[in-house]
PDB file of N, CA and C in Angstrom:
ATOM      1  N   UNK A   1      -6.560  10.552  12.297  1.00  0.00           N
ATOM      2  CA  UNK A   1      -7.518  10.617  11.214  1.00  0.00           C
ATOM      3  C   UNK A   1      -7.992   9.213  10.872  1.00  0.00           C
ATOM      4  N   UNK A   2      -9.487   8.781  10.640  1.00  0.00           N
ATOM      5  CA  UNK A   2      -9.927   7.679  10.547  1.00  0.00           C
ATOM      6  C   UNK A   2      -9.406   7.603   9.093  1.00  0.00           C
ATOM      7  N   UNK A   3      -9.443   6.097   8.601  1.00  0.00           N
ATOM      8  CA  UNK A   3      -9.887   5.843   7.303  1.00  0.00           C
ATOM      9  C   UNK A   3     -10.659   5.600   6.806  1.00  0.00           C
ATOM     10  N   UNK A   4     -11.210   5.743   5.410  1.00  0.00           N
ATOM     11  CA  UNK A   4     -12.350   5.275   4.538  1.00  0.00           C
ATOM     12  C   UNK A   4     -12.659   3.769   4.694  1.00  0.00           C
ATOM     13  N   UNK A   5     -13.666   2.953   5.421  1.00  0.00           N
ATOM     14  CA  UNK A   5     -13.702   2.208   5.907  1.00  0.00           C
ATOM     15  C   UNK A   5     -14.252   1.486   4.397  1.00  0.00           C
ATOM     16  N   UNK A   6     -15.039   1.754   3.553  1.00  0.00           N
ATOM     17  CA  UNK A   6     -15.756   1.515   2.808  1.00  0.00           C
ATOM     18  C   UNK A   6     -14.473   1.037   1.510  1.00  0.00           C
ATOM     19  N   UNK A   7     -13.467   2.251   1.604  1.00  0.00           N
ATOM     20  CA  UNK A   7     -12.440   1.671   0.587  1.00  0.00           C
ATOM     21  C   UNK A   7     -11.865   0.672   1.627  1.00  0.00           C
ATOM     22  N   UNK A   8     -11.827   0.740   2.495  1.00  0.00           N
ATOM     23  CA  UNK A   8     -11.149  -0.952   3.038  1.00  0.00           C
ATOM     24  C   UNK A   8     -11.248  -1.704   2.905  1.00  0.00           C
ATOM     25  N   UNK A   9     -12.788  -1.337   2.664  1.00  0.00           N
ATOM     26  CA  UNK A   9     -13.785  -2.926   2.034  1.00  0.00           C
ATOM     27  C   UNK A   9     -13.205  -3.695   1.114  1.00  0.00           C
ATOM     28  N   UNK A  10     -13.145  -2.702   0.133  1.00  0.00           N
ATOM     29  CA  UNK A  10     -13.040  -3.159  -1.115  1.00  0.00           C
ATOM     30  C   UNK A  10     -11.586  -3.392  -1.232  1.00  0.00           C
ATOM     31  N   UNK A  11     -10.712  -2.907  -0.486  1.00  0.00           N
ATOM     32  CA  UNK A  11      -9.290  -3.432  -0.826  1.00  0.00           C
ATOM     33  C   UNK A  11      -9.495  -4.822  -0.223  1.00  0.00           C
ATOM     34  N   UNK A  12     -10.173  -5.481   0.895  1.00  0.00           N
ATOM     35  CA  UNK A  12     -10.146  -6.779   1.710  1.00  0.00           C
ATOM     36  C   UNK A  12     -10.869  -7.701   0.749  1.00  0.00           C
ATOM     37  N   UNK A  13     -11.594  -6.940   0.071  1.00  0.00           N
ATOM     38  CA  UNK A  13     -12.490  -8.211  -0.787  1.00  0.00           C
ATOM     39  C   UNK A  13     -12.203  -8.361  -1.895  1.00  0.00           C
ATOM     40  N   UNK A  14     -10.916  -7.829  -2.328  1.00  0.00           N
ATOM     41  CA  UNK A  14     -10.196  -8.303  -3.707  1.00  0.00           C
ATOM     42  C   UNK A  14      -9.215  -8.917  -3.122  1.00  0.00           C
ATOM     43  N   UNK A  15      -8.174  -8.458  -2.133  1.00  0.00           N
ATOM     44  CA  UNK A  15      -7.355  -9.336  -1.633  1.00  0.00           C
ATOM     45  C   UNK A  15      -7.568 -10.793  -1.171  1.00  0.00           C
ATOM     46  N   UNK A  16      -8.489 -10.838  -1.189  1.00  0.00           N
ATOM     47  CA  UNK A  16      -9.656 -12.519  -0.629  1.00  0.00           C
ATOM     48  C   UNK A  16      -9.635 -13.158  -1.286  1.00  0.00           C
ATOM     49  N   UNK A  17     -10.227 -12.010  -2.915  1.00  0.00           N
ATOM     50  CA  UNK A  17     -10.161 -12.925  -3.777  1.00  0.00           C
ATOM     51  C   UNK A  17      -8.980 -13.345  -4.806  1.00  0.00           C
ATOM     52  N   UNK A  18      -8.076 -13.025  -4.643  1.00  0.00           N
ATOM     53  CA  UNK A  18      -6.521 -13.643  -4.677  1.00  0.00           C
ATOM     54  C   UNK A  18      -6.159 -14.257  -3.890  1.00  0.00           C
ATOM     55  N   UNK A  19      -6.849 -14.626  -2.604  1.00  0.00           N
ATOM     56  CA  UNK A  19      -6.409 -16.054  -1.811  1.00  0.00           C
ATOM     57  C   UNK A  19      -5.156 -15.134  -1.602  1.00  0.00           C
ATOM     58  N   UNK A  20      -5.285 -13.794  -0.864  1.00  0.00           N
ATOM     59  CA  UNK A  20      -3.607 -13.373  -0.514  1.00  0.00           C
ATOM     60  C   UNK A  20      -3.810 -13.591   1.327  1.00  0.00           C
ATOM     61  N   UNK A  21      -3.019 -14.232   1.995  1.00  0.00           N
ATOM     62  CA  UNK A  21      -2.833 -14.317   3.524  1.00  0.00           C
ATOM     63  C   UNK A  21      -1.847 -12.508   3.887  1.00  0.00           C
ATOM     64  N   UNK A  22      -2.652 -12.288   4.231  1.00  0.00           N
ATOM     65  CA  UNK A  22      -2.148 -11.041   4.849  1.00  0.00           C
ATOM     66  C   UNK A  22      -2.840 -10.396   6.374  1.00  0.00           C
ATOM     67  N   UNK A  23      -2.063  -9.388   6.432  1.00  0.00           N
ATOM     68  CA  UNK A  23      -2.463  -8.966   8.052  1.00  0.00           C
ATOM     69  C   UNK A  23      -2.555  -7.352   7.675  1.00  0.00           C
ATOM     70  N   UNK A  24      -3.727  -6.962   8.557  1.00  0.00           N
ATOM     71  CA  UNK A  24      -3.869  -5.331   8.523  1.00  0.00           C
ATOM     72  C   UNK A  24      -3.150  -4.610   9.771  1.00  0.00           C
ATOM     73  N   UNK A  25      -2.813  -3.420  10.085  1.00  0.00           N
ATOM     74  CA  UNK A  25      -1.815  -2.707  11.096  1.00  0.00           C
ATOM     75  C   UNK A  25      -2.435  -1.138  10.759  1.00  0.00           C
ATOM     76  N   UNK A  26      -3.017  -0.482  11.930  1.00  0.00           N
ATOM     77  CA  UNK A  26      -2.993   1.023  11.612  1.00  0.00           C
ATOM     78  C   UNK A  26      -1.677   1.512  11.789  1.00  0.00           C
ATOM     79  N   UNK A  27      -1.433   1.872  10.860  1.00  0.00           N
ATOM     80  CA  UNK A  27      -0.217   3.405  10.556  1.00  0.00           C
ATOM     81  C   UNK A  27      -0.410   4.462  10.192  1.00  0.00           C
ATOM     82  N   UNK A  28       0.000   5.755  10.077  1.00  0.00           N
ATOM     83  CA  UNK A  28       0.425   6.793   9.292  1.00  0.00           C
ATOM     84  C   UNK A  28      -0.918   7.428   9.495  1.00  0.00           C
ATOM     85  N   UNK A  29      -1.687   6.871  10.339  1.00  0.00           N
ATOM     86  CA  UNK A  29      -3.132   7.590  10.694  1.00  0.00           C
ATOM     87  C   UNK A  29      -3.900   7.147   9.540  1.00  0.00           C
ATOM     88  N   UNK A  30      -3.555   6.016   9.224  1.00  0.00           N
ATOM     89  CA  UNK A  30      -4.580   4.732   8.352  1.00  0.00           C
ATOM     90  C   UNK A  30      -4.341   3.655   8.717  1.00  0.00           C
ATOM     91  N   UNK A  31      -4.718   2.611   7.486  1.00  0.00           N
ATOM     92  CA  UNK A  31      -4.375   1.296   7.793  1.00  0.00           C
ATOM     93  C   UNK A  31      -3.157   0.505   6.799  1.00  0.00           C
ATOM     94  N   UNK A  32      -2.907   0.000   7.637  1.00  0.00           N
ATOM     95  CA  UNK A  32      -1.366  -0.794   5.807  1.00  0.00           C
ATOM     96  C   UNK A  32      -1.947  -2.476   6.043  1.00  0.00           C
ATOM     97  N   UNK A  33      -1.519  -2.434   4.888  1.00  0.00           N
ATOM     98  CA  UNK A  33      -2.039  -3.810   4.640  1.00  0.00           C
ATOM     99  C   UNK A  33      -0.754  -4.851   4.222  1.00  0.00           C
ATOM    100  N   UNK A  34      -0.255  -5.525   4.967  1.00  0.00           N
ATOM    101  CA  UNK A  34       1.366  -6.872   5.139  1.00  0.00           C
ATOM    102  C   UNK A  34       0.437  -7.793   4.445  1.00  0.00           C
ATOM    103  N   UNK A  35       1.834  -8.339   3.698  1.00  0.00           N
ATOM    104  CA  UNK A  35       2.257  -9.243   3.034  1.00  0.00           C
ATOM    105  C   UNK A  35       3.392 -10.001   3.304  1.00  0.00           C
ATOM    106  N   UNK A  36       3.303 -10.796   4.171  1.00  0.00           N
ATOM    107  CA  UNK A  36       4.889 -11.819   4.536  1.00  0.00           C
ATOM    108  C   UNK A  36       5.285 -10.493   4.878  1.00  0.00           C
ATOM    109  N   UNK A  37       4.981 -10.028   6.328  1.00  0.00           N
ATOM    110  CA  UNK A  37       5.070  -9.469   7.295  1.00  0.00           C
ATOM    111  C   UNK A  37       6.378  -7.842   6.495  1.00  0.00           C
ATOM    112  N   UNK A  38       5.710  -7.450   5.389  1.00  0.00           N
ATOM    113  CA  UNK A  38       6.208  -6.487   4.979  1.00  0.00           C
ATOM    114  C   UNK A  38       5.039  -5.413   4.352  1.00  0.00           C
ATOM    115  N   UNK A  39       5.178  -4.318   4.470  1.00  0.00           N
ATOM    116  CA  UNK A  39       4.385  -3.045   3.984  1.00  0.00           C
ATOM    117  C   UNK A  39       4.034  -3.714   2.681  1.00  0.00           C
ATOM    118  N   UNK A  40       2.362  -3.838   2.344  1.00  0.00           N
ATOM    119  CA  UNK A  40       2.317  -3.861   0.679  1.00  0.00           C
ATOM    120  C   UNK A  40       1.714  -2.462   0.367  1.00  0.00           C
ATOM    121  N   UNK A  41       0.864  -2.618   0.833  1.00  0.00           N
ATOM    122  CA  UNK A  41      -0.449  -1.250   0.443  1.00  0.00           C
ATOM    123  C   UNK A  41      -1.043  -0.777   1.587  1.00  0.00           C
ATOM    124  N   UNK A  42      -1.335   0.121   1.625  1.00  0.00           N
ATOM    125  CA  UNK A  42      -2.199   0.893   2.590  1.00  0.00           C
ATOM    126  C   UNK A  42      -3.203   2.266   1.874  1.00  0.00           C
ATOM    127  N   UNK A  43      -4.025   2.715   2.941  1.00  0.00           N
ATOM    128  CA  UNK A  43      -4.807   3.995   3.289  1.00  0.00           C
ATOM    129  C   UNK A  43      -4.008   4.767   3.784  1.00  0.00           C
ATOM    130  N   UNK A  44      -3.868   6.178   3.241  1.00  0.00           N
ATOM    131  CA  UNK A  44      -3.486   7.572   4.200  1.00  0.00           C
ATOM    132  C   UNK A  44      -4.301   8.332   3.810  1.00  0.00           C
ATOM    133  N   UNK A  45      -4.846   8.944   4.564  1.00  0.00           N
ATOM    134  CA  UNK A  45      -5.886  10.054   4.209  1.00  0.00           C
ATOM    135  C   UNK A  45      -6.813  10.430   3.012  1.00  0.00           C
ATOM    136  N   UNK A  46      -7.341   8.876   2.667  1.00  0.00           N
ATOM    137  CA  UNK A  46      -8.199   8.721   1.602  1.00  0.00           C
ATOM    138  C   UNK A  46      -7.282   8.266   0.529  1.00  0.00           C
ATOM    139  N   UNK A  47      -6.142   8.463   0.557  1.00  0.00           N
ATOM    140  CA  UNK A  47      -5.533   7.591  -0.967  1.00  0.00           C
ATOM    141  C   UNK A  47      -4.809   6.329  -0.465  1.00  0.00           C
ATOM    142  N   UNK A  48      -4.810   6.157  -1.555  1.00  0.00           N
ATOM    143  CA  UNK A  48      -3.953   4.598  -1.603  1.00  0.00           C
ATOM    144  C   UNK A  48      -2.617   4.803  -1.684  1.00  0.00           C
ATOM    145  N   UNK A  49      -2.166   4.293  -0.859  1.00  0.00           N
ATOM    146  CA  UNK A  49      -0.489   3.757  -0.660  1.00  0.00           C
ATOM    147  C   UNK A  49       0.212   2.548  -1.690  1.00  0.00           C
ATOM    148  N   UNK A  50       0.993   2.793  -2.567  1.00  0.00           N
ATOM    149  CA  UNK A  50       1.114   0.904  -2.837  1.00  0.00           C
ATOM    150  C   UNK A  50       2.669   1.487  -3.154  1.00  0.00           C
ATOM    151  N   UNK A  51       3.477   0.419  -2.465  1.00  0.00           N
ATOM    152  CA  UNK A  51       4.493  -0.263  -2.563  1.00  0.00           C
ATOM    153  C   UNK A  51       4.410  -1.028  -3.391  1.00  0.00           C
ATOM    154  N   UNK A  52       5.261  -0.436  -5.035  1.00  0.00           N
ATOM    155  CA  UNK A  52       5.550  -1.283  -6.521  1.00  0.00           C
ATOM    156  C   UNK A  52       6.366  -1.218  -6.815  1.00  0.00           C
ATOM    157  N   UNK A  53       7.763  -0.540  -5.933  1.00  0.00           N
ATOM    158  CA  UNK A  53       9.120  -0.993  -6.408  1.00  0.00           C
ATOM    159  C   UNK A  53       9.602   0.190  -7.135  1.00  0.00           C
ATOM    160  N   UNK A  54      10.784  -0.038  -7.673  1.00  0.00           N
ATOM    161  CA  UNK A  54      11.171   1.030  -9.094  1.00  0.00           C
ATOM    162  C   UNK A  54      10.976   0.708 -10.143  1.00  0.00           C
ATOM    163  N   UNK A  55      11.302  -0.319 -10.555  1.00  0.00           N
ATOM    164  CA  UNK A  55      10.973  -1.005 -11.381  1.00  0.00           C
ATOM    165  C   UNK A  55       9.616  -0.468 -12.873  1.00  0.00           C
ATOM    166  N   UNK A  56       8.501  -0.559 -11.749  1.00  0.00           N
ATOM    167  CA  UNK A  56       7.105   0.139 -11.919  1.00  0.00           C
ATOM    168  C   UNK A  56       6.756   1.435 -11.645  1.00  0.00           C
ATOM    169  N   UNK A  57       7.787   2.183 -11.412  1.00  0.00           N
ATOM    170  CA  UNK A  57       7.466   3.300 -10.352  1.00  0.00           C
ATOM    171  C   UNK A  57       7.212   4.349 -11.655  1.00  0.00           C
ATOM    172  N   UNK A  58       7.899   4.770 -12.775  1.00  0.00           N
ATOM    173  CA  UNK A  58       8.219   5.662 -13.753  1.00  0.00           C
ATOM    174  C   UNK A  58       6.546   5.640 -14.442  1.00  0.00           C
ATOM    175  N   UNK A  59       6.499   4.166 -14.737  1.00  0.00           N
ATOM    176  CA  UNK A  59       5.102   3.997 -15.386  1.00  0.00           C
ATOM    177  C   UNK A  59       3.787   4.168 -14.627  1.00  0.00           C
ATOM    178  N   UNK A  60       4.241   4.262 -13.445  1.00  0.00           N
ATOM    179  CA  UNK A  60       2.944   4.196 -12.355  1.00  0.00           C
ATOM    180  C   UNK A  60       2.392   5.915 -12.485  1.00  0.00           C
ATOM    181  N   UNK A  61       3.660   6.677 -12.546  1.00  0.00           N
ATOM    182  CA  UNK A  61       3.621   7.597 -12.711  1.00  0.00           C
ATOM    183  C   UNK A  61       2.530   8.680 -13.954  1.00  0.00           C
ATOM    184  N   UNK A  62       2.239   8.061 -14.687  1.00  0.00           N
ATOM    185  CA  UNK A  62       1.962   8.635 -15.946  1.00  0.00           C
ATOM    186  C   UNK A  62       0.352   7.974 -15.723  1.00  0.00           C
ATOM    187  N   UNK A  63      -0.641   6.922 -14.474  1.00  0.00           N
ATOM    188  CA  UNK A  63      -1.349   6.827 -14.553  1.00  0.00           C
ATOM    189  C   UNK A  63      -2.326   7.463 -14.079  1.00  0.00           C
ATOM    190  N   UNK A  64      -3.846   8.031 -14.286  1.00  0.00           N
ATOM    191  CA  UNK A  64      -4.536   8.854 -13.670  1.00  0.00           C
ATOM    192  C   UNK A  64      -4.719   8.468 -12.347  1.00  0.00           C
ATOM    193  N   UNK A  65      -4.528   9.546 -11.646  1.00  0.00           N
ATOM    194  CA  UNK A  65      -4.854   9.886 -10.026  1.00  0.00           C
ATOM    195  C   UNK A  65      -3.290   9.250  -9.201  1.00  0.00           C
ATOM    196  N   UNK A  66      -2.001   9.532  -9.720  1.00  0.00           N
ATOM    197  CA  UNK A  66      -1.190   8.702  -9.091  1.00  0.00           C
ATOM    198  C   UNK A  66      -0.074  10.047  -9.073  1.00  0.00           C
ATOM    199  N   UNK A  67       0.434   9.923  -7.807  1.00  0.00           N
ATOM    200  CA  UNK A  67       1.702  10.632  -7.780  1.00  0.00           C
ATOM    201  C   UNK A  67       2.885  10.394  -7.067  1.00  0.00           C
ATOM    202  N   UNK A  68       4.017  10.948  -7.039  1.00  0.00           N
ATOM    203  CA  UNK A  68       5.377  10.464  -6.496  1.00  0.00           C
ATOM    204  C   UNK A  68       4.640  10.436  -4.289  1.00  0.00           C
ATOM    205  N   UNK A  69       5.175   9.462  -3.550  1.00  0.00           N
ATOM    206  CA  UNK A  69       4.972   9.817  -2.338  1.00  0.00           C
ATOM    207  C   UNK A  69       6.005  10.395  -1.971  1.00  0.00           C
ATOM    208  N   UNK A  70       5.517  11.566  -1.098  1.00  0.00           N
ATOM    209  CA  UNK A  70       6.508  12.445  -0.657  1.00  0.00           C
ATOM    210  C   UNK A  70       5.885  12.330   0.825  1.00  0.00           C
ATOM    211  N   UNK A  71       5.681  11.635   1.941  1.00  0.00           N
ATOM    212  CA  UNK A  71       5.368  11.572   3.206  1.00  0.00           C
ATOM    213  C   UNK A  71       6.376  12.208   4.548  1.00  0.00           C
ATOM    214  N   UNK A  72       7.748  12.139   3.995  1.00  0.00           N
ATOM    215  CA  UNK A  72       8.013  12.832   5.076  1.00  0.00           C
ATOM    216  C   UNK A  72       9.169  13.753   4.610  1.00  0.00           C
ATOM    217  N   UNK A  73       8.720  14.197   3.838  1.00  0.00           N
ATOM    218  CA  UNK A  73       9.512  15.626   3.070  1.00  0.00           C
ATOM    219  C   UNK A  73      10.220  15.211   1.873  1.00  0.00           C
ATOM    220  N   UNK A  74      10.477  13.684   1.841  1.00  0.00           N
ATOM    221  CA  UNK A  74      11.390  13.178   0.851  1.00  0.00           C
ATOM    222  C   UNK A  74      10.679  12.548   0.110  1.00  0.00           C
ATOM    223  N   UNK A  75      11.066  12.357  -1.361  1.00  0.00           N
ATOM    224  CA  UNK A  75      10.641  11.345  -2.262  1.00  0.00           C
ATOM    225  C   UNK A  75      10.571   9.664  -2.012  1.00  0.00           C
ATOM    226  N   UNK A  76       9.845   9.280  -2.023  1.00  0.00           N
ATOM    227  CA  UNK A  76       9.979   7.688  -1.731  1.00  0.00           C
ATOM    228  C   UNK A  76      10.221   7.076  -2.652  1.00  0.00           C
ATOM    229  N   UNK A  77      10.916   6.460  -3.621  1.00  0.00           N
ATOM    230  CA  UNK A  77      10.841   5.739  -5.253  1.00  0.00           C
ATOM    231  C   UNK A  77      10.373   4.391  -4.644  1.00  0.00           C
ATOM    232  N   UNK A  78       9.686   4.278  -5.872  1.00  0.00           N
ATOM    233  CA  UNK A  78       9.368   2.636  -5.581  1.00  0.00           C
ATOM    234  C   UNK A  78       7.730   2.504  -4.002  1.00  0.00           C
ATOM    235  N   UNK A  79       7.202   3.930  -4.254  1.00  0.00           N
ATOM    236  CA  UNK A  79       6.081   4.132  -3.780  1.00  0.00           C
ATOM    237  C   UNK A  79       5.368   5.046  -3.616  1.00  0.00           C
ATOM    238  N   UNK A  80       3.869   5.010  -4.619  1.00  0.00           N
ATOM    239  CA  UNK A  80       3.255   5.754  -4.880  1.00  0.00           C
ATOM    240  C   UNK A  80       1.966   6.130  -4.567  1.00  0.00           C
ATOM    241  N   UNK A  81       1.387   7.098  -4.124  1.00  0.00           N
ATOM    242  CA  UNK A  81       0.530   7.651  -3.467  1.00  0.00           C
ATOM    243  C   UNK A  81      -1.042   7.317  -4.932  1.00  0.00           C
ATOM    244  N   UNK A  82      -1.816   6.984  -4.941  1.00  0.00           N
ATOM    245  CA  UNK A  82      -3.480   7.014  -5.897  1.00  0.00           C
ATOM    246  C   UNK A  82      -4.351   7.539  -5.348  1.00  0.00           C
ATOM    247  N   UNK A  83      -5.145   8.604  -5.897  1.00  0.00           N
ATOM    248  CA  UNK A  83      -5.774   9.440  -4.930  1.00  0.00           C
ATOM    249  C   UNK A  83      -7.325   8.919  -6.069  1.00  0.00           C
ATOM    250  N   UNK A  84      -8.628   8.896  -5.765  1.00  0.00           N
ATOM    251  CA  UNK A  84      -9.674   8.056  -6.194  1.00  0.00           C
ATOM    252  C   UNK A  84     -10.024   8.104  -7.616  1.00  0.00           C
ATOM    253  N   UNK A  85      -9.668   9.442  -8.456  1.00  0.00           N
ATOM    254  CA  UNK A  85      -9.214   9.277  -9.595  1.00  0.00           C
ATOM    255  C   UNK A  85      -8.672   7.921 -10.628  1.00  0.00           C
ATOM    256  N   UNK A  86      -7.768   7.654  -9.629  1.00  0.00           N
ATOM    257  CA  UNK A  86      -7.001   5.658  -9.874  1.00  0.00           C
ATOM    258  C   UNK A  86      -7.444   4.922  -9.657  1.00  0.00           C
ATOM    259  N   UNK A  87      -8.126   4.584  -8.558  1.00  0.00           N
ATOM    260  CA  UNK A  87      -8.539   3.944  -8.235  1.00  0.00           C
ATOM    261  C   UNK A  87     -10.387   3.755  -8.300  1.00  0.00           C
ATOM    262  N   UNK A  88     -11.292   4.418  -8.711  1.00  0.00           N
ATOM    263  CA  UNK A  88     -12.567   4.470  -8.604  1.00  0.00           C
ATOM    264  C   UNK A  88     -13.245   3.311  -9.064  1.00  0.00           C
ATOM    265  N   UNK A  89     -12.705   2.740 -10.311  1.00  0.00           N
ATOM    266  CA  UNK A  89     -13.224   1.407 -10.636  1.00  0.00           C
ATOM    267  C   UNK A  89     -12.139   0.534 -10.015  1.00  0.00           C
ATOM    268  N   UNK A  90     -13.294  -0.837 -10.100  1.00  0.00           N
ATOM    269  CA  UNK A  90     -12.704  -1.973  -9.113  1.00  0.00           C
ATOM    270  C   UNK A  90     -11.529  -2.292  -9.960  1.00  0.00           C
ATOM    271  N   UNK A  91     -11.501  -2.211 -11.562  1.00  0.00           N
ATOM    272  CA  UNK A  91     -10.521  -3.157 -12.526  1.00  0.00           C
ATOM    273  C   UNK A  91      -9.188  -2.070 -12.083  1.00  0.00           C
ATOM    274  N   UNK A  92      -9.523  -0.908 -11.411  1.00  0.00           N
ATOM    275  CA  UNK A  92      -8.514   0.189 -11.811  1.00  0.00           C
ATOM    276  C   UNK A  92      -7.088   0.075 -10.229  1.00  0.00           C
ATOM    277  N   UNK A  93      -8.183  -0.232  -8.927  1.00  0.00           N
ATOM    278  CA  UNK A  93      -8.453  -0.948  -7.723  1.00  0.00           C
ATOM    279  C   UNK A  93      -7.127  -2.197  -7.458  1.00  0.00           C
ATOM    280  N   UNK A  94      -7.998  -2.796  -8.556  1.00  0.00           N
ATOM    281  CA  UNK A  94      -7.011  -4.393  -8.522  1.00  0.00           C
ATOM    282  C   UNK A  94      -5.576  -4.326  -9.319  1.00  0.00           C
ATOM    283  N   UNK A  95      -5.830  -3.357 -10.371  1.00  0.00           N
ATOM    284  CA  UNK A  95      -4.777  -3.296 -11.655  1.00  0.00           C
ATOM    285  C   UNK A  95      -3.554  -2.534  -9.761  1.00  0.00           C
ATOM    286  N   UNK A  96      -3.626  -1.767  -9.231  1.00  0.00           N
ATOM    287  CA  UNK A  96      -2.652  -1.149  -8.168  1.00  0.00           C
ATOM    288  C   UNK A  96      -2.414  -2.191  -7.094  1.00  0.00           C
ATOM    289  N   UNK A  97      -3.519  -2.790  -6.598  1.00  0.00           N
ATOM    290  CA  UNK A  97      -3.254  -3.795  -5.712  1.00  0.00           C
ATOM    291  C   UNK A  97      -2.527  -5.207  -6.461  1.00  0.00           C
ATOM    292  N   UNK A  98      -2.127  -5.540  -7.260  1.00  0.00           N
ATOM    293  CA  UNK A  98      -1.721  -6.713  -8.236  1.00  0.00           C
ATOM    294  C   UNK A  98      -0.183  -5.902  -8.478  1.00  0.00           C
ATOM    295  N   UNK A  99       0.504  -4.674  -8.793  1.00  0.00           N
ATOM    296  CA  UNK A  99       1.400  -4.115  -8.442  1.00  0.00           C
ATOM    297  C   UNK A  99       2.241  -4.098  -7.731  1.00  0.00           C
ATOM    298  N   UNK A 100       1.334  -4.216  -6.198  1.00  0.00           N
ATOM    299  CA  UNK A 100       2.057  -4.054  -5.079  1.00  0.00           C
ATOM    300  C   UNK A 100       2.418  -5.667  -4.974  1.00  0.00           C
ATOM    301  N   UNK A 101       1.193  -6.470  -5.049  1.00  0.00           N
ATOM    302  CA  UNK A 101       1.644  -7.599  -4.800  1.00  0.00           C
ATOM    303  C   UNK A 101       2.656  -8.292  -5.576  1.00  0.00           C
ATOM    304  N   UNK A 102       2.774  -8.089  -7.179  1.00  0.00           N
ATOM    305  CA  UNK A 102       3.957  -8.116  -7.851  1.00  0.00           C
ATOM    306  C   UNK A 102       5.757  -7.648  -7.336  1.00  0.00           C
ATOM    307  N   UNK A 103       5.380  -6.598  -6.569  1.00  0.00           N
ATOM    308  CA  UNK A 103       6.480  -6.115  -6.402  1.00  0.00           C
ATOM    309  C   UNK A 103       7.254  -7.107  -4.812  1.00  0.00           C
ATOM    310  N   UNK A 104       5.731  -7.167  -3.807  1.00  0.00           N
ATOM    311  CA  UNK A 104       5.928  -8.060  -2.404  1.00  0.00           C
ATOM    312  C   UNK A 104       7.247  -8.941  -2.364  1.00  0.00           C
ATOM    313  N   UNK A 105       7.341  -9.656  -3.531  1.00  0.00           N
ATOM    314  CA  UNK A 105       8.764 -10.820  -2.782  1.00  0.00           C
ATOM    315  C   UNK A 105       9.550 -10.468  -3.104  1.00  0.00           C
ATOM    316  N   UNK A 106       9.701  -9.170  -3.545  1.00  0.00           N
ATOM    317  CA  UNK A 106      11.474  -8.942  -3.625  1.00  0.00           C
ATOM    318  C   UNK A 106      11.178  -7.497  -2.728  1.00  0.00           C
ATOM    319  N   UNK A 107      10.663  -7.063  -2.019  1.00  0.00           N
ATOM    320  CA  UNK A 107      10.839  -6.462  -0.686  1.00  0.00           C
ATOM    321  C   UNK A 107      11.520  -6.584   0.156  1.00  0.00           C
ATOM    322  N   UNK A 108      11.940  -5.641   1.109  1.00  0.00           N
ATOM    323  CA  UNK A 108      12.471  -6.215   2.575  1.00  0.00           C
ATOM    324  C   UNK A 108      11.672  -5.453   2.801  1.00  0.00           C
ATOM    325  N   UNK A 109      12.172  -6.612   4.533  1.00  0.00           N
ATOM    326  CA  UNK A 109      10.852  -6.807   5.594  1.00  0.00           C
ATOM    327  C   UNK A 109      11.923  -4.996   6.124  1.00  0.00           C
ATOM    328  N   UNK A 110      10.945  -4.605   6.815  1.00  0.00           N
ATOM    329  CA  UNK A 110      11.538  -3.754   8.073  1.00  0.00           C
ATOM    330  C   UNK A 110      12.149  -4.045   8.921  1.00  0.00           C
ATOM    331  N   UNK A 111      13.063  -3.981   9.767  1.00  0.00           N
ATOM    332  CA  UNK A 111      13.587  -4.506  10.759  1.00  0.00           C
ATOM    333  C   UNK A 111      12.895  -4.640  11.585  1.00  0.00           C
ATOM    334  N   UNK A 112      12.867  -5.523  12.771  1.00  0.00           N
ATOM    335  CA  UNK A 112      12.261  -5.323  13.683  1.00  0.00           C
ATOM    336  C   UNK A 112      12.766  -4.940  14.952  1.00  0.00           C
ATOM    337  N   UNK A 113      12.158  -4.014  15.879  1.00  0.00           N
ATOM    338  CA  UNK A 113      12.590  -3.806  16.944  1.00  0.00           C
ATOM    339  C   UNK A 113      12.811  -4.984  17.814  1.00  0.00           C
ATOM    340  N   UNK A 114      14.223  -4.628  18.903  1.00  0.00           N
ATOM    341  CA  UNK A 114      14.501  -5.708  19.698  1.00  0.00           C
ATOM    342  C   UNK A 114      13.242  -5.282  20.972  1.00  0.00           C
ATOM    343  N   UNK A 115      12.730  -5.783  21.388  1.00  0.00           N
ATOM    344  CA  UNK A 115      11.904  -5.251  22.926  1.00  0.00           C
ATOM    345  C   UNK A 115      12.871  -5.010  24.123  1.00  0.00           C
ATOM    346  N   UNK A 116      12.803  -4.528  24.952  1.00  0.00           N
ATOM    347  CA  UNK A 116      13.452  -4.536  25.945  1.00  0.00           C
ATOM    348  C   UNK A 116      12.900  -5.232  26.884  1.00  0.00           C
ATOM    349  N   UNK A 117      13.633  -5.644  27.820  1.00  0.00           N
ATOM    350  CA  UNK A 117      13.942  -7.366  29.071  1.00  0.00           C
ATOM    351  C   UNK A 117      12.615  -6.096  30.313  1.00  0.00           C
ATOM    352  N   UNK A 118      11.949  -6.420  30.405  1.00  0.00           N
ATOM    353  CA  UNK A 118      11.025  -5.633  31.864  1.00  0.00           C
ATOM    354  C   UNK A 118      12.037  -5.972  33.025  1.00  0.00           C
ATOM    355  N   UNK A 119      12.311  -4.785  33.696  1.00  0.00           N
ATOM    356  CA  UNK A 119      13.264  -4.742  35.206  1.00  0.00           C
ATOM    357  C   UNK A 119      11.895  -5.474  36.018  1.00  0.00           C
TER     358      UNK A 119
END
């Protein structure tokens, strides 16, 4: 499934303008968007992804267009799904992306796979 290229936009051109160094990666049949080579935010199927921790997670909860992520049958805490409801204005946009990035340095990275040696 493609993503909303148009909300990409606009997630790349606020992230710019926070001077944030990051890298994009398709996943999950979208795109995620790294931060010091860890998941911050992403696209899945038109909503927004953001990684904000627990911390934020209870209150994130109670905001319009936001719900618990449940991606692979399980609850994820500490990451929540915004479907355009939340996000439609830019202040609403940045207020989720400023979240994630709040939450970024006390993340862990994913592990990374070892590669295997080519015979």
């Amino acid at each position: 499934m493609a993503y909303d290229e148009h909300f990409a936009d606009r997630i790349h051109r606020i992230l710019e303008e926070k001077k944030v160094v990051y890298t994009t990666k398709k996943m999950f049949g979208g795109l995620a968007f790294m931060v010091d080579d860890k998941m911050c935010l992403g696209i899945v199927k038109g909503e927004l992804m953001a990684r904000i921790g627990t911390d934020a997670y209870e209150v994130a909860l109670t905001k319009d267009g936001c719900r618990k992520m449940n991606f692979t049958g399980r609850e994820m805490k500490g990451y929540v799904f915004v479907n355009d409801d939340g996000y439609d204005l830019e202040e609403d946009l940045a207020y989720w992306i400023q979240l994630t990035l709040d939450f970024n340095p006390f993340a862990k990275a994913s592990k990374k796979k070892a590669k295997k040696a080519k015979k």
